[in-house]
C-alpha atoms as a PDB file:
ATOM      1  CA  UNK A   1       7.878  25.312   7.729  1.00  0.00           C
ATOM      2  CA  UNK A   2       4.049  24.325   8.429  1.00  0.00           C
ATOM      3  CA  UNK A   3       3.639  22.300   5.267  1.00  0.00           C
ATOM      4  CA  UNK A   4       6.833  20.463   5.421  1.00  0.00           C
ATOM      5  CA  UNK A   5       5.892  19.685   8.821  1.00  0.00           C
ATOM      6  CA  UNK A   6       2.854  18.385   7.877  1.00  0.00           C
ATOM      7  CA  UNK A   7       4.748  16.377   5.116  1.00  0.00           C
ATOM      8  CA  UNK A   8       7.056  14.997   7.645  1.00  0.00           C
ATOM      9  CA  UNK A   9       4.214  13.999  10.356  1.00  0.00           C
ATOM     10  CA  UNK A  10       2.245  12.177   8.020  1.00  0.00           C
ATOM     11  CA  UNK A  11       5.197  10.037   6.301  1.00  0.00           C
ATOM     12  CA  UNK A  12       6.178   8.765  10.212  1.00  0.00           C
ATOM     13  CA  UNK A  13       2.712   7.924  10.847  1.00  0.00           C
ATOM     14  CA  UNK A  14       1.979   6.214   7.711  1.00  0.00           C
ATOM     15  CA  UNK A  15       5.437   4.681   7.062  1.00  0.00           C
ATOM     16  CA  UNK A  16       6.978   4.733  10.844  1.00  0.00           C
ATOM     17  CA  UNK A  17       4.598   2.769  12.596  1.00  0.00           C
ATOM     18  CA  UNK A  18       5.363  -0.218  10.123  1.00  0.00           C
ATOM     19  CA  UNK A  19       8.349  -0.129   9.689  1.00  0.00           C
ATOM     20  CA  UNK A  20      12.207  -1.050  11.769  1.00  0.00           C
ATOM     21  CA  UNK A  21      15.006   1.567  10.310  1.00  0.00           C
ATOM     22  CA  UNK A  22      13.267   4.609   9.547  1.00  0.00           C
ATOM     23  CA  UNK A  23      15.728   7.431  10.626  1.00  0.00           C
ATOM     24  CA  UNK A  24      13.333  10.431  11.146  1.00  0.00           C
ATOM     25  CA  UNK A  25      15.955  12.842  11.739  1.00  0.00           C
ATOM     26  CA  UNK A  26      17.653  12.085   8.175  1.00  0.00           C
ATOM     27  CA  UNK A  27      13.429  12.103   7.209  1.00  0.00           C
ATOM     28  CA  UNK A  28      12.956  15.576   8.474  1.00  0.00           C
ATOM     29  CA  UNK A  29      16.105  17.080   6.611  1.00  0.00           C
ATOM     30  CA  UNK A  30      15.414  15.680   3.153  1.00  0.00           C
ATOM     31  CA  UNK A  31      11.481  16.917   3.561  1.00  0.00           C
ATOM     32  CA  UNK A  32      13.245  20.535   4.011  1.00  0.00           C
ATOM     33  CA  UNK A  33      15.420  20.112   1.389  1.00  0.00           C
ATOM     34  CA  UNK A  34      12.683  18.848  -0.635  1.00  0.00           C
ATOM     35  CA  UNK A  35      14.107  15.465  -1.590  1.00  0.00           C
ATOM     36  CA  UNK A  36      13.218  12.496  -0.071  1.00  0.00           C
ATOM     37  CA  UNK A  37      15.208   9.567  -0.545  1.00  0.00           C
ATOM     38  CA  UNK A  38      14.111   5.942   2.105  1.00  0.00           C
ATOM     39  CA  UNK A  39      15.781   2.722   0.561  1.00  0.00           C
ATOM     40  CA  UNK A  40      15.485  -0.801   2.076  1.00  0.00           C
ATOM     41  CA  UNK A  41      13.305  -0.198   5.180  1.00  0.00           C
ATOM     42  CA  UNK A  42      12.140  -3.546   6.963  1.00  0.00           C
ATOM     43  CA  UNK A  43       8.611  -3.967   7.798  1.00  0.00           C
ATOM     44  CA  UNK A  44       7.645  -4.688  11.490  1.00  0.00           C
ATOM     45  CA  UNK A  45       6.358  -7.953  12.423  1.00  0.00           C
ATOM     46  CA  UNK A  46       3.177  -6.949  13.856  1.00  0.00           C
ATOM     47  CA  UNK A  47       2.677  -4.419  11.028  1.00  0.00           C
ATOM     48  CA  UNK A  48      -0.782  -6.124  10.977  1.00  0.00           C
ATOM     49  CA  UNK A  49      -1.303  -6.132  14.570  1.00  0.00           C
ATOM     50  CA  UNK A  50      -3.841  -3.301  14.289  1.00  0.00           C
ATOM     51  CA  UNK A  51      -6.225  -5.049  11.663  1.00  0.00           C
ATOM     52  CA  UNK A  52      -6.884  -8.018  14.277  1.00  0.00           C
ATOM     53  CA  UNK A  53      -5.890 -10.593  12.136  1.00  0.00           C
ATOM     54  CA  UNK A  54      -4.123 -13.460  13.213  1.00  0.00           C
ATOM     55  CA  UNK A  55      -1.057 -13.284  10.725  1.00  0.00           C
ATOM     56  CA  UNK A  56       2.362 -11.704  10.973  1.00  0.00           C
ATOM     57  CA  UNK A  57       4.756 -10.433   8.955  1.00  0.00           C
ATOM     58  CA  UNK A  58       7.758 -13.044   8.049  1.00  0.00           C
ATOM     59  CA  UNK A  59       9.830 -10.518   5.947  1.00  0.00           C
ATOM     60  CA  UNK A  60       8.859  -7.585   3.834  1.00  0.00           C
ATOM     61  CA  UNK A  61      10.898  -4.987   3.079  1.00  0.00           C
ATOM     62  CA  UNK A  62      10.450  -1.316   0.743  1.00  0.00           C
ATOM     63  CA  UNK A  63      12.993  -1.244  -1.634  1.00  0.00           C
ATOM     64  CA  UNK A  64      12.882   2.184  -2.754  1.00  0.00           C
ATOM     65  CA  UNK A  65      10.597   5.191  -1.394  1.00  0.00           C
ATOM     66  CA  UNK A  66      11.112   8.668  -2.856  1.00  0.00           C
ATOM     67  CA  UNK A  67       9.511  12.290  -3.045  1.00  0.00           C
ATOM     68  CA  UNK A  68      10.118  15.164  -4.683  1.00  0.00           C
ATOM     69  CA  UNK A  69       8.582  18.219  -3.584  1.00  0.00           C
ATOM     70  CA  UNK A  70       9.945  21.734  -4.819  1.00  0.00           C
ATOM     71  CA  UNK A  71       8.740  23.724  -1.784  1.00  0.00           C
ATOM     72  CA  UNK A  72       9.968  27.007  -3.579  1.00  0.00           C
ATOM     73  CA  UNK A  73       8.119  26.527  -7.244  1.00  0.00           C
ATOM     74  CA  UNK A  74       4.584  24.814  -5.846  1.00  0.00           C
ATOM     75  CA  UNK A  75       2.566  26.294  -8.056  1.00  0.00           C
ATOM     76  CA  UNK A  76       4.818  25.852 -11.142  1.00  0.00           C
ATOM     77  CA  UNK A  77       6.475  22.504 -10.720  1.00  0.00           C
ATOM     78  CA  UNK A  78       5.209  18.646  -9.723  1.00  0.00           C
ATOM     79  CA  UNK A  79       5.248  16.613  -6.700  1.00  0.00           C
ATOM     80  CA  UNK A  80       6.745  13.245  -7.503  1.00  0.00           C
ATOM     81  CA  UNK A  81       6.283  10.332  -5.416  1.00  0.00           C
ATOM     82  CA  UNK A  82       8.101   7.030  -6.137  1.00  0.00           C
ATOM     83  CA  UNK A  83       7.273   3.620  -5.146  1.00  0.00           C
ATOM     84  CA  UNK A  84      10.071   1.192  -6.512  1.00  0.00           C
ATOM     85  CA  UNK A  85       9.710  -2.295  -4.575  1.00  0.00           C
ATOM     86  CA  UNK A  86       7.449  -3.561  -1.535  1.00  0.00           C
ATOM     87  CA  UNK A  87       7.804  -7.309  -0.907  1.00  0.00           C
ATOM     88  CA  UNK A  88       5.855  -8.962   1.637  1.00  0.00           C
ATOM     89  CA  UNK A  89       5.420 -12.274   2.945  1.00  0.00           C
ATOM     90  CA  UNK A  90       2.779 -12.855   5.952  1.00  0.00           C
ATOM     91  CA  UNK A  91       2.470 -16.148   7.625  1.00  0.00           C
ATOM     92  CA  UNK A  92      -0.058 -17.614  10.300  1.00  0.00           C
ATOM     93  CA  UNK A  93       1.124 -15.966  13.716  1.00  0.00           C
ATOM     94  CA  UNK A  94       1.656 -19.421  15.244  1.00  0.00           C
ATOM     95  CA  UNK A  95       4.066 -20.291  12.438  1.00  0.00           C
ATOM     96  CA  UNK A  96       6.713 -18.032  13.988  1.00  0.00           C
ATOM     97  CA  UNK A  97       8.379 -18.323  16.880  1.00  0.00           C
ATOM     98  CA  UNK A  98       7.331 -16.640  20.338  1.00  0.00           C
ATOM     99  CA  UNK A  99       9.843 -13.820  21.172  1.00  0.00           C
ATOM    100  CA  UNK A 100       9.354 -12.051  24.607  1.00  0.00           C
ATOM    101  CA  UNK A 101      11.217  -9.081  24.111  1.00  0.00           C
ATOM    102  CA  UNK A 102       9.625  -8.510  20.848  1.00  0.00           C
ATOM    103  CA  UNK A 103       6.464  -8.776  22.364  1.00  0.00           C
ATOM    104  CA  UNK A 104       7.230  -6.554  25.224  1.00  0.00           C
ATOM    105  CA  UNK A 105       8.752  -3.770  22.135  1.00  0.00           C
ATOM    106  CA  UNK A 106       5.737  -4.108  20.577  1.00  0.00           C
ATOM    107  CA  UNK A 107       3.216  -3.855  23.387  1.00  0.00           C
ATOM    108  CA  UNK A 108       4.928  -0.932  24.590  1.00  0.00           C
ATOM    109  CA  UNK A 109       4.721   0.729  20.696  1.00  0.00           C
ATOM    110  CA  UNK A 110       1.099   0.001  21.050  1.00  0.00           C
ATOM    111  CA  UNK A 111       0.695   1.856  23.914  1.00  0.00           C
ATOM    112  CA  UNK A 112       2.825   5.131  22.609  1.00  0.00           C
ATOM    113  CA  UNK A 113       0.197   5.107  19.743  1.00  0.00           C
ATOM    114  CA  UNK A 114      -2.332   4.837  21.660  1.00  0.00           C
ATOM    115  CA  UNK A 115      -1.890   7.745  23.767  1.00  0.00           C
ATOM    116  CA  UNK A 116      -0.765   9.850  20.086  1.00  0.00           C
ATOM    117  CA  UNK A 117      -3.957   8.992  19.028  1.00  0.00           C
ATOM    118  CA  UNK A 118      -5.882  10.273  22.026  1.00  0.00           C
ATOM    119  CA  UNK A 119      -3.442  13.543  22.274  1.00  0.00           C
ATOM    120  CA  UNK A 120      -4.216  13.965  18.696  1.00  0.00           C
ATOM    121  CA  UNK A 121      -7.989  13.879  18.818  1.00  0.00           C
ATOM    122  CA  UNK A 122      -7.572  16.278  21.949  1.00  0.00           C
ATOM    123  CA  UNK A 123      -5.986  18.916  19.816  1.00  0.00           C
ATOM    124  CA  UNK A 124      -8.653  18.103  17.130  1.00  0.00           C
ATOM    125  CA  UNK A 125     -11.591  19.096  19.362  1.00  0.00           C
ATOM    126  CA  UNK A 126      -9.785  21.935  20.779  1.00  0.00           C
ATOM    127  CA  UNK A 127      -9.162  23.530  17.820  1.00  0.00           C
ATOM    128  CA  UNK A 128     -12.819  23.417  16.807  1.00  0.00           C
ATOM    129  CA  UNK A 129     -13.693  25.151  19.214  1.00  0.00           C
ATOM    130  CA  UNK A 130     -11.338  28.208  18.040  1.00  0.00           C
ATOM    131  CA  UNK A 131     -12.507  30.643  15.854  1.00  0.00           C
ATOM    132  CA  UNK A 132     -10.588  30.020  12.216  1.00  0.00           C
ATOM    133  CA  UNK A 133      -8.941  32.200  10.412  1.00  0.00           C
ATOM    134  CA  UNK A 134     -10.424  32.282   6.865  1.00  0.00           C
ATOM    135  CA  UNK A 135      -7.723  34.065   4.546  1.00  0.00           C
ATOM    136  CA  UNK A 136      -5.028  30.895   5.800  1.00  0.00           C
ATOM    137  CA  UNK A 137      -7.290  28.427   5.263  1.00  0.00           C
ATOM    138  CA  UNK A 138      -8.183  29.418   1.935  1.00  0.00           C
ATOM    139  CA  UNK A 139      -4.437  29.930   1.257  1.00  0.00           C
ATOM    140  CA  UNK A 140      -4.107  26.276   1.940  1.00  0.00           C
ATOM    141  CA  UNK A 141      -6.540  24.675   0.508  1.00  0.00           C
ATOM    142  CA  UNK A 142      -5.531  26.251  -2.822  1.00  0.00           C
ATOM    143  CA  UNK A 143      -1.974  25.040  -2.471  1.00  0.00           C
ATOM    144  CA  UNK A 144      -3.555  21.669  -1.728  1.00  0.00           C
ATOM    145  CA  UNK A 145      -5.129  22.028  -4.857  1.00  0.00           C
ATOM    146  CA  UNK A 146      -2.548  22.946  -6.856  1.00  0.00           C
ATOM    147  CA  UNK A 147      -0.030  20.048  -5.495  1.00  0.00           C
ATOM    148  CA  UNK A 148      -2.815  17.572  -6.322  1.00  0.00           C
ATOM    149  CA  UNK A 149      -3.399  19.144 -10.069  1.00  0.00           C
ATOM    150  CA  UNK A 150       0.482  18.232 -10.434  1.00  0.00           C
ATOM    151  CA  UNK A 151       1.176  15.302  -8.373  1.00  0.00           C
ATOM    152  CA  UNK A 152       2.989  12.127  -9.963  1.00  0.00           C
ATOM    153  CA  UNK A 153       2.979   9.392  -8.846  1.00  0.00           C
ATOM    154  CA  UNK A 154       5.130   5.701  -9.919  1.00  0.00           C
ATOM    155  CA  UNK A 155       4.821   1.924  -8.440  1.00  0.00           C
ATOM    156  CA  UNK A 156       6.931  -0.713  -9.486  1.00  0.00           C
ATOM    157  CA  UNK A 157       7.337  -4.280  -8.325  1.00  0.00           C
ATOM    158  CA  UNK A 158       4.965  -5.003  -5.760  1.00  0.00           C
ATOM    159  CA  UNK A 159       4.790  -8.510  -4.516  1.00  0.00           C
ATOM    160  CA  UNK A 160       2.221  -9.565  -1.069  1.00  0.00           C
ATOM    161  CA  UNK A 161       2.052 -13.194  -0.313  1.00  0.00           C
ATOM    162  CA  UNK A 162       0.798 -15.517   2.062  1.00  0.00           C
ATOM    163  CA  UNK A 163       1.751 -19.032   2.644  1.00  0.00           C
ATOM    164  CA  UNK A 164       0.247 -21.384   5.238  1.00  0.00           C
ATOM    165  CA  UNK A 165       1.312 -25.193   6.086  1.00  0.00           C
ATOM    166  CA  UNK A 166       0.095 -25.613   9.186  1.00  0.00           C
ATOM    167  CA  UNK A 167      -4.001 -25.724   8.553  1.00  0.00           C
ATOM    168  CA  UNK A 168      -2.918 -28.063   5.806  1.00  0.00           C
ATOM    169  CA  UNK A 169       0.556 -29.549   6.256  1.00  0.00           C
ATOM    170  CA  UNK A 170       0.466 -32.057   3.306  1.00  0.00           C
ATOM    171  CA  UNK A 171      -0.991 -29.442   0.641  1.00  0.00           C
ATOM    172  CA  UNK A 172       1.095 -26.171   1.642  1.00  0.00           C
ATOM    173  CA  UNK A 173      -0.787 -23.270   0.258  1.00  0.00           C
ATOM    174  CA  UNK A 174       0.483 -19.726  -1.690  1.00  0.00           C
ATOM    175  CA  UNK A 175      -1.847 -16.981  -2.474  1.00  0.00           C
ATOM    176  CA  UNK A 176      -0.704 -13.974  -3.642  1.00  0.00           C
ATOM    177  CA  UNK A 177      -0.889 -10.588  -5.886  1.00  0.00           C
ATOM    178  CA  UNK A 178       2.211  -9.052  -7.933  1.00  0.00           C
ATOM    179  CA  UNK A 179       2.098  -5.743  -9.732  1.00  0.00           C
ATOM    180  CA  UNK A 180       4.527  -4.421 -12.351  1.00  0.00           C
ATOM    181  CA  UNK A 181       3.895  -1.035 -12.506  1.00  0.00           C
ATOM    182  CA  UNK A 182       1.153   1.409 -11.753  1.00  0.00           C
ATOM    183  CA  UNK A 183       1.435   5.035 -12.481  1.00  0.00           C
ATOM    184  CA  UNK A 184      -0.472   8.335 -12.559  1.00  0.00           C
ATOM    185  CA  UNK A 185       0.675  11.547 -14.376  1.00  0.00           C
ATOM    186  CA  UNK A 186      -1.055  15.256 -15.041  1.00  0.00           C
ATOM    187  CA  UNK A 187      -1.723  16.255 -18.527  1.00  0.00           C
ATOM    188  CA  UNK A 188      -3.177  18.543 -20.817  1.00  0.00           C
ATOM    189  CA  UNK A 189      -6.820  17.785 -22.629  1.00  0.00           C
ATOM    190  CA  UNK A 190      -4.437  16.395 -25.415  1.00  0.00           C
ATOM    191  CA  UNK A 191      -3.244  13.639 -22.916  1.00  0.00           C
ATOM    192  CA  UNK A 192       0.170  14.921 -23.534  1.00  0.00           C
ATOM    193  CA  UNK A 193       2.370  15.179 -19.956  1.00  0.00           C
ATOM    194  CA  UNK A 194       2.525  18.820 -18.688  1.00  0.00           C
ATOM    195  CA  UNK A 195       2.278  21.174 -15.743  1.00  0.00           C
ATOM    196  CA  UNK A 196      -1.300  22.644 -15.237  1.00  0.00           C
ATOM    197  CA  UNK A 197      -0.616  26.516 -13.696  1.00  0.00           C
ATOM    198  CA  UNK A 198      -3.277  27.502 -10.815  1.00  0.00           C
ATOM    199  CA  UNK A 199      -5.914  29.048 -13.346  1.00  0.00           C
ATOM    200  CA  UNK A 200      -6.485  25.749 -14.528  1.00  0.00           C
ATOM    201  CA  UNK A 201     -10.126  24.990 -13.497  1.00  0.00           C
ATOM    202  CA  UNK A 202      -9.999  21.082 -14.844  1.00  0.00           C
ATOM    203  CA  UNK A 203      -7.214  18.457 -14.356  1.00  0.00           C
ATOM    204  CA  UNK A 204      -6.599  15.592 -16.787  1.00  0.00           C
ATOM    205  CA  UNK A 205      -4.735  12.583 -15.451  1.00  0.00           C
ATOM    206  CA  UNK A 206      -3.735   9.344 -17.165  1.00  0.00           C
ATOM    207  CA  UNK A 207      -3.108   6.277 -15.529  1.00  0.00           C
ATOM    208  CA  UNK A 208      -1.457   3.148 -16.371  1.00  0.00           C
ATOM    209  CA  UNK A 209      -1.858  -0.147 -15.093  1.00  0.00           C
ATOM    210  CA  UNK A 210       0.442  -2.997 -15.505  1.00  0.00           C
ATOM    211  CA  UNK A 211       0.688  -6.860 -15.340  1.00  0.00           C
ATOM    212  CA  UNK A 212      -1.587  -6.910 -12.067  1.00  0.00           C
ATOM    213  CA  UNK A 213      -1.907 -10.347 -11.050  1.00  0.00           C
ATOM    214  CA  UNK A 214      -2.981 -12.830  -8.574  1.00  0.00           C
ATOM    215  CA  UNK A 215      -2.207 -16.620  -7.858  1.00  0.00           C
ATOM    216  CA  UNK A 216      -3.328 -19.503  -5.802  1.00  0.00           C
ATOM    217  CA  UNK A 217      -0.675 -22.367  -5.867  1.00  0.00           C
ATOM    218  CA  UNK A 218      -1.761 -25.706  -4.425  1.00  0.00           C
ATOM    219  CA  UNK A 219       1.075 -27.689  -3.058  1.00  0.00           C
ATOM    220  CA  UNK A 220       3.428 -24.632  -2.693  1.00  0.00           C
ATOM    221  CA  UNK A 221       6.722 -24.625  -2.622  1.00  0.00           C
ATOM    222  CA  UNK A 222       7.536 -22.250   0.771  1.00  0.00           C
ATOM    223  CA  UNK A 223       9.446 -19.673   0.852  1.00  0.00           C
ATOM    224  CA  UNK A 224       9.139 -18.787   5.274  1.00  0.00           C
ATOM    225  CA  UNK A 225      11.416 -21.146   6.031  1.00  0.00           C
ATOM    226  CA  UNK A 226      14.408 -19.393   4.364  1.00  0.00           C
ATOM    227  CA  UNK A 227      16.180 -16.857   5.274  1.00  0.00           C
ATOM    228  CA  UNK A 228      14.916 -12.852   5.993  1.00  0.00           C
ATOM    229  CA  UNK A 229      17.138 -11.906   2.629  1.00  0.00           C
ATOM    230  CA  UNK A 230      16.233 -15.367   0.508  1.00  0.00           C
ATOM    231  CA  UNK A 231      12.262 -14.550   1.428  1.00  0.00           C
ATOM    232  CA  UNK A 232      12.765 -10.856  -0.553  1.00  0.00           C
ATOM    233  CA  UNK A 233      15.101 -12.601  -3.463  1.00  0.00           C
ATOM    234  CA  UNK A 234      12.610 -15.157  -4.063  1.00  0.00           C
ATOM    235  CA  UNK A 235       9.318 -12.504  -3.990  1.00  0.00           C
ATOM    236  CA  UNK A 236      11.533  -9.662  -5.657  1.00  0.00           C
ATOM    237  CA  UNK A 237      11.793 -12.510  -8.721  1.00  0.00           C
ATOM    238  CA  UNK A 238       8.576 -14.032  -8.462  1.00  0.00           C
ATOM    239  CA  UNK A 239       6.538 -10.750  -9.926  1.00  0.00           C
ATOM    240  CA  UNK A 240       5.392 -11.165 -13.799  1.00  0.00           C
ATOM    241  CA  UNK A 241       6.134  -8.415 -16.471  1.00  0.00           C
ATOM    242  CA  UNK A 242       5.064  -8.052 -19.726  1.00  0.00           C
ATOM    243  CA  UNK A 243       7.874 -10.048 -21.052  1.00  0.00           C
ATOM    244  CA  UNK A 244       7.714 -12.395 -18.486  1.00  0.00           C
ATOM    245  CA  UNK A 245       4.679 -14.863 -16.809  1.00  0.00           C
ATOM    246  CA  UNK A 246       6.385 -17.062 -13.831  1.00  0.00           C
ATOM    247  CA  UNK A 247       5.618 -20.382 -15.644  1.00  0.00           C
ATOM    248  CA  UNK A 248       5.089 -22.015 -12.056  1.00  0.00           C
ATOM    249  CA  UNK A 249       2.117 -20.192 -10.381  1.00  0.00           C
ATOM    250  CA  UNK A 250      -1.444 -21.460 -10.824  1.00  0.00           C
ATOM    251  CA  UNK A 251      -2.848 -17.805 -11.795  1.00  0.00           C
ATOM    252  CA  UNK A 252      -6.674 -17.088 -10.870  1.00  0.00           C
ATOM    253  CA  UNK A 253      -5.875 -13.471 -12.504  1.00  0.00           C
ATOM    254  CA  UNK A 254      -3.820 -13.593 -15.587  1.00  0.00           C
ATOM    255  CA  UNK A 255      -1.954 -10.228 -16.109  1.00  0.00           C
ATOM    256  CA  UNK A 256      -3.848  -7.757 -16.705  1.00  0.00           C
ATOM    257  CA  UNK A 257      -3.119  -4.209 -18.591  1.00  0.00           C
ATOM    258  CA  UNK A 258      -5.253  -1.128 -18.344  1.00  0.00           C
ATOM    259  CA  UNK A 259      -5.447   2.468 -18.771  1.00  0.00           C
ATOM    260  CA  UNK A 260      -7.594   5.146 -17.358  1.00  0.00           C
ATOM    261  CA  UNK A 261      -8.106   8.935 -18.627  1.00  0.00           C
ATOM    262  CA  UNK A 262      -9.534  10.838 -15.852  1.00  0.00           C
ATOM    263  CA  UNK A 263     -10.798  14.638 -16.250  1.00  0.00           C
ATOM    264  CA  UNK A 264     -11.234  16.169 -12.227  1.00  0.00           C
ATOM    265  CA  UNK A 265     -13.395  19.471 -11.997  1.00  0.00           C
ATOM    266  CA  UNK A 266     -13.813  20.850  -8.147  1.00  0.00           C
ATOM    267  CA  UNK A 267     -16.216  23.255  -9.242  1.00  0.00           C
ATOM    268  CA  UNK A 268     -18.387  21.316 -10.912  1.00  0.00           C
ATOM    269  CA  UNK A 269     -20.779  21.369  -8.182  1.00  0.00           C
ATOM    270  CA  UNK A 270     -21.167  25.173  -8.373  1.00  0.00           C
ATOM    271  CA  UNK A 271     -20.919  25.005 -12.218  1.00  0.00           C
ATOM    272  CA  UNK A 272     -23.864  22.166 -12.460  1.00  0.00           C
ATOM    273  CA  UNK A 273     -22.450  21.882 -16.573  1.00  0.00           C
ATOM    274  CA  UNK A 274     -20.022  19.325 -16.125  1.00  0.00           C
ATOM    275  CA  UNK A 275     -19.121  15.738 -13.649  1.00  0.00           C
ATOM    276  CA  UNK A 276     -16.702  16.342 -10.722  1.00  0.00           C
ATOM    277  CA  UNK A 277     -15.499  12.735 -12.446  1.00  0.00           C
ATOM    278  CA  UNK A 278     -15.020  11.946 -15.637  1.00  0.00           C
ATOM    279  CA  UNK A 279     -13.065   8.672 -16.251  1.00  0.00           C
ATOM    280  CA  UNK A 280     -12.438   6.507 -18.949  1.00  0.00           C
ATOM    281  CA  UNK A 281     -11.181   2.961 -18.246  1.00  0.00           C
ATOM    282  CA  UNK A 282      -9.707   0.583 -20.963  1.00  0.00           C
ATOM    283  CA  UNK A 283      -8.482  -2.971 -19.675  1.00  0.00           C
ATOM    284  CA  UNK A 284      -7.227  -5.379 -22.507  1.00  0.00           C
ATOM    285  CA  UNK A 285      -8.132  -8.840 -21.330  1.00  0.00           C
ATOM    286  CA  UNK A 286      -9.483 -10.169 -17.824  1.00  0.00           C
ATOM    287  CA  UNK A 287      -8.915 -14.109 -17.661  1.00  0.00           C
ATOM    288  CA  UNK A 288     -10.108 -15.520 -14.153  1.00  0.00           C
ATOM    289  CA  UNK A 289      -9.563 -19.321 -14.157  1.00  0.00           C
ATOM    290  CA  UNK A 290     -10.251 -21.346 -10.986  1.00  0.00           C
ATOM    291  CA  UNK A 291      -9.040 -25.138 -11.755  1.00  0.00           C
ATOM    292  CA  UNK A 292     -10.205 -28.442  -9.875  1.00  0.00           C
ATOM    293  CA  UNK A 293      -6.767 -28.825  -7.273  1.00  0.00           C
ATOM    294  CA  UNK A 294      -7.796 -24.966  -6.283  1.00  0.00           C
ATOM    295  CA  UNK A 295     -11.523 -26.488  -5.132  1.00  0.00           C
ATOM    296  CA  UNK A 296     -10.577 -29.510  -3.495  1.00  0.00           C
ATOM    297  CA  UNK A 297      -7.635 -27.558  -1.242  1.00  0.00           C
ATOM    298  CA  UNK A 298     -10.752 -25.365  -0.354  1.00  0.00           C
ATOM    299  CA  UNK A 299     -13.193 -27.919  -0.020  1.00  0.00           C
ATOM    300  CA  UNK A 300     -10.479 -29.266   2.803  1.00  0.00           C
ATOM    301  CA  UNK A 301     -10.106 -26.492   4.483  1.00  0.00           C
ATOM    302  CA  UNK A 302     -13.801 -25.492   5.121  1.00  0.00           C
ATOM    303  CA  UNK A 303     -14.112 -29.498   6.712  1.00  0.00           C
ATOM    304  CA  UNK A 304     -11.327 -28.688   8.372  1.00  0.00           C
ATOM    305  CA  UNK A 305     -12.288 -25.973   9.754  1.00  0.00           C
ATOM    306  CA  UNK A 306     -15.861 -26.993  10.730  1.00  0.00           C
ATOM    307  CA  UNK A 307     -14.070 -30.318  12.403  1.00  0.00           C
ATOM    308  CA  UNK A 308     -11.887 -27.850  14.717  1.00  0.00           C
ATOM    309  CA  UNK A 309     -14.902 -25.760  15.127  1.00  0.00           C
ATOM    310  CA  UNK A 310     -17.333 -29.083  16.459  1.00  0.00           C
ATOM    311  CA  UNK A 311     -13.793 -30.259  18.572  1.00  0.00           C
ATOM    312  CA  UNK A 312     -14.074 -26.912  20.247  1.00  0.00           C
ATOM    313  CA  UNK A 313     -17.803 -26.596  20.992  1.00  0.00           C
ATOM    314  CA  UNK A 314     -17.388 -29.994  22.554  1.00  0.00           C
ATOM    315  CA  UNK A 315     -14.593 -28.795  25.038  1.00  0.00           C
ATOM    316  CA  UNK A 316     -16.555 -26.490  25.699  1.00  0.00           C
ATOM    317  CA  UNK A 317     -20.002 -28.033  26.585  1.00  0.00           C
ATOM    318  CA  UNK A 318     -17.513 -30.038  28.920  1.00  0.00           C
END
């Protein structure tokens, strides 16, 4: 009951403070029953809010989280963790429209965390102060190890964008980054998928990168004006594959494909014979082009920026 506590805790703190429709109750029973199944969750507004950044979330929305965790064969079986769509579109905070009772929500969800935080590093300090008990946290640090030797992990169709047409209003501006898939697996020294058993001293995982790319369009077409469900549509379709390069976007990152083989020893400190790391990464091609409409929409901005900046100094001096 302690670990899949621990499971549950961390996927509301790491997934329920940004997003709307998380049902933690429905949460908590799949983590017991080892199945975990969260499909089109909205992301928050002010998911952002604690970076200090003055953007906000238009829409974004995860299409499909899931996790597998077989709670009664740990130590002969994989976690899987499954990432299958996460669309986001974030906008200039003044683009959207002032909403008091959002506001008030939101300053009052800031405040909750707040005090979790403080409660949190409370029980932190409090507990290092008590003596620990050796044998249980030995017993859980080698389950941590084992989930880790075994853990899977699958992303697929990731698409973050930001649009702006307010700093700018006659050259609208889209920069963004799409990813078709990204994966990790555990194998044996052969490379070949398997399940490592706890006397395994090394773990070998391969990873797999695909069509990770990133765009800067000049005179954007903009998507914030449409509707919450037209937003996802038009991000969910605007992410390259393999077979597929969206002919419109003004890449500064063609796709790019890649592979790593990575060999993890935790003893290798005590052993001194062999790297805690050993990774070998192969990327195909990396094509970075930056073309003259890109430079002269920056070029804008910074006088535009350095104009607002000398209006601002002068009100000031006033």
């Amino acid at each position: 009951m302690v670990l899949e506590s621990l499971v549950s805790d961390l996927l509301n703190r790491f997934i329920g403070d940004y997003v709307e429709n998380l049902n933690k109750s429905q949460l908590k029973i799949g983590i017991w029953g080892g199945n975990v199944v969260l499909e089109n969750l909205r992301v928050k507004e002010n998911a952002l809010s604690e970076f200090d950044v003055p953007f906000k979330v238009k829409a974004g929305q995860i299409g499909r989280l899931t996790l597998k965790i077989p709670w009664k064969n740990l130590y002969s079986d994989a976690v899987v963790a499954t990432l299958d769509g996460l669309y986001l579109l974030v906008v200039p905070g003044a683009t959207i429209k002032y909403d008091e009772l959002k506001e008030d929500l939101y300053q009052q969800e800031a405040k909750q965390k707040e005090l979790q935080r403080i409660e949190e590093a409370m029980q932190l300090a409090a507990s290092r102060e008590k003596p620990q008990d050796q044998k249980k946290d030995s017993f859980a640090e080698k389950l941590a190890t084992q989930v880790i030797k075994n853990l899977q992990v699958k992303i697929t169709s990731i698409h973050l964008r930001f649009e702006d047409d307010l700093s700018d209003p006659e050259h609208p501006l889209s920069v963004g980054v799409t990813l078709s898939e990204l994966s990790l697996q555990t194998t044996d020294e052969s490379w070949k998928s398997c399940i490592l058993n706890e006397a395994a001293k090394i773990s070998y995982k391969l990873g797999r990168l695909e069509c990770l790319c990133a765009y800067w369009n000049v005179n954007s077409p903009i998507f914030y004006k449409g509707s919450w469900e037209d937003i996802v549509d038009q991000l969910q379709a605007g992410i390259s594959s393999k077979d597929l390069e969206i002919p419109h976007y003004q890449y500064i990152f063609k796709p790019i494909f890649a592979s790593a083989k990575m060999c993890i020893n935790p003893t290798a400190e005590l052993e001194l014979k062999s790297p805690k790391l050993d990774l070998n990464l192969e990327v195909q091609n990396i094509d970075i082009q930056i073309t003259r409409p890109q430079v002269r929409q920056t070029e804008r901005r910074v006088r535009q920026t350095k104009r607002q900046t000398g209006e601002r100094d002068k009100e000031r001096d006033r």
